[in-house]
PDB file of N, CA and C in Angstrom:
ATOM      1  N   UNK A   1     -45.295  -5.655 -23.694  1.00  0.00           N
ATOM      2  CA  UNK A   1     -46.735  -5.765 -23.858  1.00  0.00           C
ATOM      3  C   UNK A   1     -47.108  -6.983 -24.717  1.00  0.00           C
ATOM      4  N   UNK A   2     -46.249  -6.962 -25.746  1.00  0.00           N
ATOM      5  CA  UNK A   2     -46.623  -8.198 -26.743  1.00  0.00           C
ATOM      6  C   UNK A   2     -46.400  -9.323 -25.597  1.00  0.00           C
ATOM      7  N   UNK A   3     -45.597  -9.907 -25.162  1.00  0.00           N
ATOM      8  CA  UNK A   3     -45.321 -11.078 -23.980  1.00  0.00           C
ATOM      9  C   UNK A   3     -46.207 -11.307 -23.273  1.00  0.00           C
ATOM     10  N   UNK A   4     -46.658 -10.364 -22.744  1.00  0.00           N
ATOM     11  CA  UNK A   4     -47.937 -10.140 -22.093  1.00  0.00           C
ATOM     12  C   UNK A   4     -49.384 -10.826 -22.390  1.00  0.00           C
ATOM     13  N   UNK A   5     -49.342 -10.284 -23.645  1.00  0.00           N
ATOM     14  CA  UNK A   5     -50.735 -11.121 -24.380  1.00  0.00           C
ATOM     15  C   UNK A   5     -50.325 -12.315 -25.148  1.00  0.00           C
ATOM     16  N   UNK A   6     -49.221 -12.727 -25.536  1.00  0.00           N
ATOM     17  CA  UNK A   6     -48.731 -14.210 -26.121  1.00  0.00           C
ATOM     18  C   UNK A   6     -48.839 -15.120 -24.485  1.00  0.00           C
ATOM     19  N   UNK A   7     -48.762 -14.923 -23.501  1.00  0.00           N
ATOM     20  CA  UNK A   7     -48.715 -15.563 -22.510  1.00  0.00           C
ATOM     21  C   UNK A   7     -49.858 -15.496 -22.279  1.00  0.00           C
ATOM     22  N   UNK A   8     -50.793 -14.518 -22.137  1.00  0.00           N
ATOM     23  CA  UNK A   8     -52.172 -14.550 -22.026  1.00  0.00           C
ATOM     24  C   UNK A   8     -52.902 -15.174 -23.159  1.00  0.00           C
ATOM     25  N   UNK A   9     -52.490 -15.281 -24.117  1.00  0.00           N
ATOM     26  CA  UNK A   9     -53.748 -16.391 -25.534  1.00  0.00           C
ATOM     27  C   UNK A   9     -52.624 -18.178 -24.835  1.00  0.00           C
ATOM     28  N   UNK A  10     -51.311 -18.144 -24.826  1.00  0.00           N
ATOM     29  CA  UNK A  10     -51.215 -19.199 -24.311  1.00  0.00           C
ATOM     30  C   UNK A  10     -51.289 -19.950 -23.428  1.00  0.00           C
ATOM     31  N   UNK A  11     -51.839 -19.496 -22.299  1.00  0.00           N
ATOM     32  CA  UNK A  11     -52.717 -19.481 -21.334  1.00  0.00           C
ATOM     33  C   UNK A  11     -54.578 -20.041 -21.193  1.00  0.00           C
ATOM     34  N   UNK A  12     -54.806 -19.024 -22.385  1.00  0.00           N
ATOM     35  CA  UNK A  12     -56.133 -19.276 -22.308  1.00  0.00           C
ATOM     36  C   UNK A  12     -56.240 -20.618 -23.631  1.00  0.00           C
ATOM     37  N   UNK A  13     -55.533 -20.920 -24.395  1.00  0.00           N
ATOM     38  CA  UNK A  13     -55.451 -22.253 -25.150  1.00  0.00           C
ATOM     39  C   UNK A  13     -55.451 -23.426 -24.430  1.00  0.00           C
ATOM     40  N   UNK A  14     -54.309 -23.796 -23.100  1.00  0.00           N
ATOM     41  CA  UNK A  14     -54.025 -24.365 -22.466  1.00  0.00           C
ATOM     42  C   UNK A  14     -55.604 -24.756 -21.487  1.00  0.00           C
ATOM     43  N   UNK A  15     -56.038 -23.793 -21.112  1.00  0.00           N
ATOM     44  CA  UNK A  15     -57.273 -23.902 -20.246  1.00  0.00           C
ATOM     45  C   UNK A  15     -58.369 -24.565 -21.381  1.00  0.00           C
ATOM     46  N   UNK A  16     -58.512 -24.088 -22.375  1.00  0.00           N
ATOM     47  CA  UNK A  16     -59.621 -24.536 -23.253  1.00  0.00           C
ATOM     48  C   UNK A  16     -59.152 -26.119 -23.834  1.00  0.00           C
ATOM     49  N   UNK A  17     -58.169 -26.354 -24.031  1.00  0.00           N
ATOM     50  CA  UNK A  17     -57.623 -27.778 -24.073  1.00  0.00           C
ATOM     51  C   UNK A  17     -57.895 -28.506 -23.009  1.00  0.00           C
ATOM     52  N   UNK A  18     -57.339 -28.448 -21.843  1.00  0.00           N
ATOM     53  CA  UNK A  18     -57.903 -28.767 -20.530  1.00  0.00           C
ATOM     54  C   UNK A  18     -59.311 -29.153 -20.402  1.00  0.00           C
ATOM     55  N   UNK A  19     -60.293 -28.137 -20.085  1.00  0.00           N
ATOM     56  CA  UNK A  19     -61.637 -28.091 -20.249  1.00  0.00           C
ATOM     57  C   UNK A  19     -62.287 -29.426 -21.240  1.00  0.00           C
ATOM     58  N   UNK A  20     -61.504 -29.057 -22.743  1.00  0.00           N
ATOM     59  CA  UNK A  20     -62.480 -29.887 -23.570  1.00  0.00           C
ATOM     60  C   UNK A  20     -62.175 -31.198 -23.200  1.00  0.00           C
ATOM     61  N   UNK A  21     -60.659 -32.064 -22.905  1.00  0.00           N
ATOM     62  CA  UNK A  21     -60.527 -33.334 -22.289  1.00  0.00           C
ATOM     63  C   UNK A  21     -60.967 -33.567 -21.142  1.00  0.00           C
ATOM     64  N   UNK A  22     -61.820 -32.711 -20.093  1.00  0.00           N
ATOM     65  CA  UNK A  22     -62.593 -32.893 -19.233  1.00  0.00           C
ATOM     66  C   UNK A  22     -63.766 -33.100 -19.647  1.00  0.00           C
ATOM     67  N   UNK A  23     -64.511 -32.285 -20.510  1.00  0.00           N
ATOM     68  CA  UNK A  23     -65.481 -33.107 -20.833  1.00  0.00           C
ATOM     69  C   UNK A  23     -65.743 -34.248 -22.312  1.00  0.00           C
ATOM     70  N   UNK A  24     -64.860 -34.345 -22.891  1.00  0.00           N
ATOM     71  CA  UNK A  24     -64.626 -35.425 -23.663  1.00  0.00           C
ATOM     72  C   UNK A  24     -64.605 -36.467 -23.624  1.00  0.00           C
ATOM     73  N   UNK A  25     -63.882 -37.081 -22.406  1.00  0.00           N
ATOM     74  CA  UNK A  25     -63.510 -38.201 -21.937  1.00  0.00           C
ATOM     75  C   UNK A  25     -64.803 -38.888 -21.027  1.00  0.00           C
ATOM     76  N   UNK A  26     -65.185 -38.354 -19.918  1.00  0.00           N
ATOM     77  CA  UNK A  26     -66.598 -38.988 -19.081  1.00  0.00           C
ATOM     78  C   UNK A  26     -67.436 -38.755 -20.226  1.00  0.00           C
ATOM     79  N   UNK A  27     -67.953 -38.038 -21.469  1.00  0.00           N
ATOM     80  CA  UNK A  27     -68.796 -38.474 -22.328  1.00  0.00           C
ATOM     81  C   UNK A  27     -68.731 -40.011 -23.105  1.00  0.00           C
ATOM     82  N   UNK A  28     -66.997 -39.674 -23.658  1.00  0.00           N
ATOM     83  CA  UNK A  28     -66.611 -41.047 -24.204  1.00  0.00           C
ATOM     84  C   UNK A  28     -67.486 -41.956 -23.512  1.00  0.00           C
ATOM     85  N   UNK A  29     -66.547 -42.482 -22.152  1.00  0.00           N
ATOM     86  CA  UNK A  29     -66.966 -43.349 -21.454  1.00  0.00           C
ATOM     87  C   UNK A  29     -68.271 -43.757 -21.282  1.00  0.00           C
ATOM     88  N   UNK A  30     -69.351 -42.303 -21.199  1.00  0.00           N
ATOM     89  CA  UNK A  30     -70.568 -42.897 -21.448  1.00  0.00           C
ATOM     90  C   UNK A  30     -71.303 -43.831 -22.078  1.00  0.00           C
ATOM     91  N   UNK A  31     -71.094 -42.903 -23.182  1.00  0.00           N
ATOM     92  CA  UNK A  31     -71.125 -43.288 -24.970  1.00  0.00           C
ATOM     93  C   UNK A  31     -70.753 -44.825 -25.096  1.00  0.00           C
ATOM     94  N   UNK A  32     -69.465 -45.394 -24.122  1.00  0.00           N
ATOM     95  CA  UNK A  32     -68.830 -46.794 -24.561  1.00  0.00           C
ATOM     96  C   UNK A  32     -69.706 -47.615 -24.122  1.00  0.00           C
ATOM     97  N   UNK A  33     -70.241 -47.130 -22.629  1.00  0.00           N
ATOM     98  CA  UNK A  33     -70.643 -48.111 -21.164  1.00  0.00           C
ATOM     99  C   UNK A  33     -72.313 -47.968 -22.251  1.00  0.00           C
ATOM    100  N   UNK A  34     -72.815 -47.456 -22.766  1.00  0.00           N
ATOM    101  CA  UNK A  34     -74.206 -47.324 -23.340  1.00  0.00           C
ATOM    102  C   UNK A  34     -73.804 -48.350 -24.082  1.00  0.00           C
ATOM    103  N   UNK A  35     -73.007 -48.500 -25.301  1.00  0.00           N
ATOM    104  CA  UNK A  35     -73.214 -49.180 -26.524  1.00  0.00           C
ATOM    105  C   UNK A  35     -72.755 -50.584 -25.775  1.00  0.00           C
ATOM    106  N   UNK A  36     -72.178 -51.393 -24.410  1.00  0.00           N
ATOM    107  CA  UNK A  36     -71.734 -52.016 -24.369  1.00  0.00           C
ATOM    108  C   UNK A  36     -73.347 -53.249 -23.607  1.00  0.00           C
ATOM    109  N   UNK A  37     -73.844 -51.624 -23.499  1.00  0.00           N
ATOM    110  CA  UNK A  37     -75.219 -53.105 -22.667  1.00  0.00           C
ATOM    111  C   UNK A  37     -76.061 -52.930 -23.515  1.00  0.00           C
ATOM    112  N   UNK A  38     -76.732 -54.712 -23.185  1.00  0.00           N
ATOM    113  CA  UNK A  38     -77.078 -55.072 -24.248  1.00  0.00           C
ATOM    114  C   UNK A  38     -79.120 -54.204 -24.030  1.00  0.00           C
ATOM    115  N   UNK A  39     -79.281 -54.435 -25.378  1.00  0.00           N
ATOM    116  CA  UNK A  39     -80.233 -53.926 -25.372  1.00  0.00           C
ATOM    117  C   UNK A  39     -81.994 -54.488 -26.139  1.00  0.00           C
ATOM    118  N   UNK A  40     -82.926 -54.899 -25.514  1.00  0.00           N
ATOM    119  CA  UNK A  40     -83.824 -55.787 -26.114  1.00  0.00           C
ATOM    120  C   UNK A  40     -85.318 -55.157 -26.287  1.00  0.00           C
ATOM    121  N   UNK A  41     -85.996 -55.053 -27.284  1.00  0.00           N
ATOM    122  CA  UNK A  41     -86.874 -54.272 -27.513  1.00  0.00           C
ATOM    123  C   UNK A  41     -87.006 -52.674 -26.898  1.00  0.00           C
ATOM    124  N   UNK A  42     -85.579 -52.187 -27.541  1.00  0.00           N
ATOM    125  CA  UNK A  42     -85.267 -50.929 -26.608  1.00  0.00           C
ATOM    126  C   UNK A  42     -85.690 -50.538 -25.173  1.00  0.00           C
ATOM    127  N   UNK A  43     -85.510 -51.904 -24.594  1.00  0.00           N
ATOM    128  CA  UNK A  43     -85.183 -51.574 -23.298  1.00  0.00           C
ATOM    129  C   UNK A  43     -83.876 -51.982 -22.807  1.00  0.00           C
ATOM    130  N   UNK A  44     -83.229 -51.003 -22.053  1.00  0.00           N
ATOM    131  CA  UNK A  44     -82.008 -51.330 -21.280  1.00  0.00           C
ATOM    132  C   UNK A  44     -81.762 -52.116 -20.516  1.00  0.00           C
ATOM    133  N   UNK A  45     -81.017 -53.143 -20.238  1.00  0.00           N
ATOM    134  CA  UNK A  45     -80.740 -54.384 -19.578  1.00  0.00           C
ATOM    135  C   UNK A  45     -79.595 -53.722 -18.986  1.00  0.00           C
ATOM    136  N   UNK A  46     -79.643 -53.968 -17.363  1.00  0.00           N
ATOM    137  CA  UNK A  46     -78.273 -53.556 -16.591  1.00  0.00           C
ATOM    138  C   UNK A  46     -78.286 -54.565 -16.798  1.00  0.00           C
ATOM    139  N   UNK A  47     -76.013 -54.876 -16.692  1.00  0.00           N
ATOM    140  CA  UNK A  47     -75.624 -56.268 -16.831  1.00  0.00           C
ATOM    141  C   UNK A  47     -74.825 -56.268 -15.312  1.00  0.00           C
ATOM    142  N   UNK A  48     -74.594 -57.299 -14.701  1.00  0.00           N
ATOM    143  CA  UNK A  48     -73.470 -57.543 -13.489  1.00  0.00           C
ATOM    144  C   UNK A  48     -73.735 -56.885 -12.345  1.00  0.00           C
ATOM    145  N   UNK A  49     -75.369 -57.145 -12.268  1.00  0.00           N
ATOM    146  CA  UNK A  49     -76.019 -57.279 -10.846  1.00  0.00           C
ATOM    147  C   UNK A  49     -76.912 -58.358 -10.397  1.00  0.00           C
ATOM    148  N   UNK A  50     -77.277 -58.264  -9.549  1.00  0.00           N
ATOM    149  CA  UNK A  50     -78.366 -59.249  -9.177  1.00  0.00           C
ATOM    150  C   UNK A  50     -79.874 -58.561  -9.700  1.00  0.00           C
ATOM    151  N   UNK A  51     -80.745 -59.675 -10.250  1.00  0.00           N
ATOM    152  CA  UNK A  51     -81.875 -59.113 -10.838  1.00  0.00           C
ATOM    153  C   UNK A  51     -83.366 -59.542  -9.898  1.00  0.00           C
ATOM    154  N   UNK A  52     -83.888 -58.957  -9.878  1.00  0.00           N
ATOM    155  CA  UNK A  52     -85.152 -59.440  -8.718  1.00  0.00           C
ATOM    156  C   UNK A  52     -86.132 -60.045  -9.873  1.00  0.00           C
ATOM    157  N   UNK A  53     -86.886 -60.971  -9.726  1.00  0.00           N
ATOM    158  CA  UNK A  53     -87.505 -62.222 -10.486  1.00  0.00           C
ATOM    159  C   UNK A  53     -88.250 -61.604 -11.835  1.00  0.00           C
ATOM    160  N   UNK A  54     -89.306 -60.354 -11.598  1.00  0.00           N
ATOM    161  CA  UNK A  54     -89.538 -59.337 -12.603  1.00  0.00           C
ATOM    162  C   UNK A  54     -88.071 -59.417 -13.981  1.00  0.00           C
ATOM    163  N   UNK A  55     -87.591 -59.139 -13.615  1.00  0.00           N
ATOM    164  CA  UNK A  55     -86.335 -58.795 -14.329  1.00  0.00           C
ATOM    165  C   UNK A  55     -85.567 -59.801 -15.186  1.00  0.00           C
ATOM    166  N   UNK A  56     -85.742 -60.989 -14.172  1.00  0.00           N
ATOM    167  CA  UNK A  56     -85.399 -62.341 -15.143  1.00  0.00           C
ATOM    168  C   UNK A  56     -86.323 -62.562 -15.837  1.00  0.00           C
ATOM    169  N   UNK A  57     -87.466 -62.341 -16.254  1.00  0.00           N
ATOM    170  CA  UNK A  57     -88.373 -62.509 -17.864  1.00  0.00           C
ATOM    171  C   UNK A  57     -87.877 -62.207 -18.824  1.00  0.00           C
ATOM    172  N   UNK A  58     -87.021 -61.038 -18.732  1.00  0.00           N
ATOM    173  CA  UNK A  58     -86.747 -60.465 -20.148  1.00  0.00           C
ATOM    174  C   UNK A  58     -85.495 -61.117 -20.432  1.00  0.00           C
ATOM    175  N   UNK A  59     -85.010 -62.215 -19.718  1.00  0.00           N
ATOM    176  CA  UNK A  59     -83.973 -63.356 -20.766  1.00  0.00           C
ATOM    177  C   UNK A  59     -84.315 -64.601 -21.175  1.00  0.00           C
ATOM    178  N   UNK A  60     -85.465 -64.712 -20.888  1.00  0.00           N
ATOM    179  CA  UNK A  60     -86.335 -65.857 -21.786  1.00  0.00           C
ATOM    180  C   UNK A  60     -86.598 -65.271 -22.926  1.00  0.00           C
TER     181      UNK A  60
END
């Protein structure tokens, strides 16, 4: 019985480890890809596309 439930909490550790590096990681990444563009009178500037003419003002 004891085996039973040591395999069952080590089990359910394993899953909750799992889980949290699932969502840990695509947050990270968020979190990185946010702080990495640039940003100008708190507005967000996508970088490494093409911009339609509107859009090129805000790098003057």
């Amino acid at each position: 019985m004891k085996t039973k439930i040591k395999k069952s909490a080590t089990i359910l550790l394993q899953l909750s480890i799992a889980v949290s590096f699932a969502i840990f990681f695509p947050l990270l990444a968020i979190l990185i890809e946010y702080i990495k563009t640039p940003h100008i009178d708190n507005k967000c500037i996508p970088h490494g596309r093409n911009f339609p003419e509107s859009d090129a003002t805000l790098f003057t």
